[in-house]
Structure formats: structure tokens, C-alpha cells
C-alpha atoms as a PDB file:
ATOM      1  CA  UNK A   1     244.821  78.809  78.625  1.00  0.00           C
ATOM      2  CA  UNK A   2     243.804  80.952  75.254  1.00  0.00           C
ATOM      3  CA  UNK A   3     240.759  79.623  75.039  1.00  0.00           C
ATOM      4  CA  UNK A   4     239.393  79.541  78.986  1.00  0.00           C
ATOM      5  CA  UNK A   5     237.845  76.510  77.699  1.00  0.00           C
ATOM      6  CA  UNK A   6     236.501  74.108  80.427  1.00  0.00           C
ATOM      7  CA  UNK A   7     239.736  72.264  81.709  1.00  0.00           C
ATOM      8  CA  UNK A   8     239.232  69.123  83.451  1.00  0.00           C
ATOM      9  CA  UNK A   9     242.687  69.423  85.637  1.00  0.00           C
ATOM     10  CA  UNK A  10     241.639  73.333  86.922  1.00  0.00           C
ATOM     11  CA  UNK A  11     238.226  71.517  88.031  1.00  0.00           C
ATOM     12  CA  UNK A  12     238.871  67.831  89.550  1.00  0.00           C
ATOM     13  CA  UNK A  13     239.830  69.285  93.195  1.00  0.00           C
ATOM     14  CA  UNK A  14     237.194  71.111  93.427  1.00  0.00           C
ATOM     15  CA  UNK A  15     234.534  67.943  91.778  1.00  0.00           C
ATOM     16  CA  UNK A  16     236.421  66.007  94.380  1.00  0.00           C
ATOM     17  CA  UNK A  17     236.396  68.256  97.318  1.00  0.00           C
ATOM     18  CA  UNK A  18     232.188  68.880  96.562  1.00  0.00           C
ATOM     19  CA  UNK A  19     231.244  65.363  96.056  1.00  0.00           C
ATOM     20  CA  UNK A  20     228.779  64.020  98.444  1.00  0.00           C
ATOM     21  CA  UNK A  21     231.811  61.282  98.727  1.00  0.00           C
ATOM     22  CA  UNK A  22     235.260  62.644  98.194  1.00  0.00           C
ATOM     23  CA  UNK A  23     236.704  59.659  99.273  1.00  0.00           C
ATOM     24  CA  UNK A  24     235.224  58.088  96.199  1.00  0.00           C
ATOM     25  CA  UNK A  25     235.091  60.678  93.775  1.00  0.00           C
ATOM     26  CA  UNK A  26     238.879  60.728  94.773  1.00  0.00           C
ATOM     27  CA  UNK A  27     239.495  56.825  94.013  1.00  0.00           C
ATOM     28  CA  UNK A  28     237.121  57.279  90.557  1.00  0.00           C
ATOM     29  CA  UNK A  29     239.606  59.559  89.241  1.00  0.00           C
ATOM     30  CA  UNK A  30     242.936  58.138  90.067  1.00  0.00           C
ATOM     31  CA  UNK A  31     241.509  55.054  88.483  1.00  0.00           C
ATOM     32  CA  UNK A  32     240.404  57.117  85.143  1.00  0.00           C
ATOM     33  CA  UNK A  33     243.259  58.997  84.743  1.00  0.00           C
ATOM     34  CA  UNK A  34     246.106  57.146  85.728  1.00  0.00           C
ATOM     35  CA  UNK A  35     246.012  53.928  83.483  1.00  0.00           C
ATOM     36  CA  UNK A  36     245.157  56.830  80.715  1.00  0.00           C
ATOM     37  CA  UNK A  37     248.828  58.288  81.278  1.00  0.00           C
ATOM     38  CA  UNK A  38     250.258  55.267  81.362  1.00  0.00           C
ATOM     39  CA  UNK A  39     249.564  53.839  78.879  1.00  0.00           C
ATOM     40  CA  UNK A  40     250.575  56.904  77.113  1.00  0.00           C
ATOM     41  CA  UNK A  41     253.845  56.594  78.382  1.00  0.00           C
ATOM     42  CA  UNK A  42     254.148  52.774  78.258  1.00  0.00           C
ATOM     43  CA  UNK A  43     254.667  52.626  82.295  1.00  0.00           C
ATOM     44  CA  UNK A  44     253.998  48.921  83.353  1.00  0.00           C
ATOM     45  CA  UNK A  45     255.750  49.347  86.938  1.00  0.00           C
ATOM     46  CA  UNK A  46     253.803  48.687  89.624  1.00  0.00           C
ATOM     47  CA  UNK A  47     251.910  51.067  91.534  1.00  0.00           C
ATOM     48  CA  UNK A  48     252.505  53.484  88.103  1.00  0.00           C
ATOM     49  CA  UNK A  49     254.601  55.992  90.017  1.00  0.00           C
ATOM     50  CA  UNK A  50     255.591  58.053  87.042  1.00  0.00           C
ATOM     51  CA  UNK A  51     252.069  58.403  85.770  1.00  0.00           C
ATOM     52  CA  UNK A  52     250.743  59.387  89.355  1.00  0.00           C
ATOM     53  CA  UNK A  53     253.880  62.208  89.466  1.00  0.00           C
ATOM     54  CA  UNK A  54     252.572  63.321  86.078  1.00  0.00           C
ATOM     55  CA  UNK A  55     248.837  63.301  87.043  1.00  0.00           C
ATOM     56  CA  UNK A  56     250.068  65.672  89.945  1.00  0.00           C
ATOM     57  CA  UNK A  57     251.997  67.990  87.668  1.00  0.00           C
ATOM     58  CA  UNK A  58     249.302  68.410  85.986  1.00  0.00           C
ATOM     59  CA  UNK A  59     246.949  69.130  88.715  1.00  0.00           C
ATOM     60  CA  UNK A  60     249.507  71.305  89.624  1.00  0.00           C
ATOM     61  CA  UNK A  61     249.821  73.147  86.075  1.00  0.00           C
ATOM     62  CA  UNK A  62     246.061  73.537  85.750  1.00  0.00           C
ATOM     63  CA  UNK A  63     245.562  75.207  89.432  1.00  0.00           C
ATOM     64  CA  UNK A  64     248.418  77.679  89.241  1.00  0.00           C
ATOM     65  CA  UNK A  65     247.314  78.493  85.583  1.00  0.00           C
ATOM     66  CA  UNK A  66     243.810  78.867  86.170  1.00  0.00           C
ATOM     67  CA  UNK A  67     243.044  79.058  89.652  1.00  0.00           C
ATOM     68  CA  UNK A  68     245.624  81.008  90.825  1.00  0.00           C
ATOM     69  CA  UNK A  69     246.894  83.092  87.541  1.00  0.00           C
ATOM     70  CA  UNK A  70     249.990  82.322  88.611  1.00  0.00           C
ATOM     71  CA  UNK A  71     251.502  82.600  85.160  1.00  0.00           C
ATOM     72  CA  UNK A  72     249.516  84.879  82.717  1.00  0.00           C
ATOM     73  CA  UNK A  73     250.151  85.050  79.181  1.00  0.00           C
ATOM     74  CA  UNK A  74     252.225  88.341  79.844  1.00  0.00           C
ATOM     75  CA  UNK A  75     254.803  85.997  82.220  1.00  0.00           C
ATOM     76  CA  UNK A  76     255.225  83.041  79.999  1.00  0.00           C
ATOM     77  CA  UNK A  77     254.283  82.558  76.260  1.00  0.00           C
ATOM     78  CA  UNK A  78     252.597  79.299  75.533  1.00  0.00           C
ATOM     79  CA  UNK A  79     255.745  78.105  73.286  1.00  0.00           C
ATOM     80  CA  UNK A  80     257.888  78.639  76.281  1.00  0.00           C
ATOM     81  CA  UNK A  81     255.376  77.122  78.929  1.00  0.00           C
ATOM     82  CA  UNK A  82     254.944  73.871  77.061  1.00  0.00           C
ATOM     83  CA  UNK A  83     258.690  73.537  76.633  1.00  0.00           C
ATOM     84  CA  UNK A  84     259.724  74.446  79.829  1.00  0.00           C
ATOM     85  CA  UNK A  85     256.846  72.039  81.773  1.00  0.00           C
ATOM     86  CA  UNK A  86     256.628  69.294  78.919  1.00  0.00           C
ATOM     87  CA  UNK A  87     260.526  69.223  79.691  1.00  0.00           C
ATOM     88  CA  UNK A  88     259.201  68.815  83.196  1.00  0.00           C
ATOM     89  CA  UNK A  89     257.226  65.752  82.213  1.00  0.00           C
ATOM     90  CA  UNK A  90     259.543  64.497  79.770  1.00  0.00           C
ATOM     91  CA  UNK A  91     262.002  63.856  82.801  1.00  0.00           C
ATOM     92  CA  UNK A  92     259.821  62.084  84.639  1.00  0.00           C
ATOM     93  CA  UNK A  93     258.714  59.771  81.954  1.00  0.00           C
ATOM     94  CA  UNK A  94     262.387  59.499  81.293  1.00  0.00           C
ATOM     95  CA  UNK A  95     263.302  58.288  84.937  1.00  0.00           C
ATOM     96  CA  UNK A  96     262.123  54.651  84.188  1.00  0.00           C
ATOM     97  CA  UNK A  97     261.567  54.568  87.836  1.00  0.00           C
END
């Protein structure tokens, strides 16, 4: 957010949405990211729920951060943000569902 650095989440629904196959581009990513997450988080379940629910909190971070401004620096500080959505996350990989 400080840095305005490229940020995959802000951009993958749009690189989905624009791809001359969405349908595809949309199955490419799933299959990159979610084995990434977990296997972060050690999920093994099938169908890796948790990591999909994580994958769309963080689509979800990254759009109303950077799309739609919906928390500026001057709403949240960056200590409090991570907290408050890591805690977010942290409940979800704690759910063992």
C-alpha cells in the first residue's frame, strides 16, 4: 500500500476479466495460487476450502485497498490493518474446516 508497488491481488480480476479466455485464465490462477496457500497453511482437506476463503480475502483486501481506496492510510494505519485482517485470516486458517 506504501509503496503502490505492482500488486498481483489489485490486478488478477482485471488479467482475468481481459484475457482472450477468462474461463482459463480463471482456472490458471486458482491452480497457482491455491496449492501456494495451502501449503502455507498445511491445509490437506479436500477441495482446500480454507485456502480458497483466504485467496478471496485477499482479492478482496487488494480491490478495496487499491481499486477502490476504500481504506487510505489516513483510515487505518498499516500496524492496525495487518492485525485487524491477518486476525481475519488467522481465523480461517484456525477453523480446520
Amino acid at each position: 500500500r506504501d509503496t503502490g508497488d505492482y500488486e498481483f491481488w489489485a490486478m488478477a480480476p482485471f488479467l482475468v476479466q481481459e484475457a482472450p479466455d477468462p474461463e482459463i485464465a480463471r482456472q490458471k490462477m486458482v491452480t497457482r495460487v491455491v496449492p501456494r496457500i495451502a501449503a502455507t497453511i498445511g491445509e490437506q482437506s479436500e477441495g482446500l476450502v480454507r485456502s480458497r476463503i483466504i485467496v478471496t480475502l485477499l482479492l478482496g483486501l487488494a480491490g478495496g485497498l487499491r481499486t477502490f481506496e476504500v481504506l487510505t492510510a489516513d483510515d487505518v494505519g498499516n500496524e492496525e490493518l495487518i492485525e485487524t485482517y491477518g486476525g481475519l485470516i488467522q481465523q480461517v486458517i484456525d477453523s480446520g474446516r
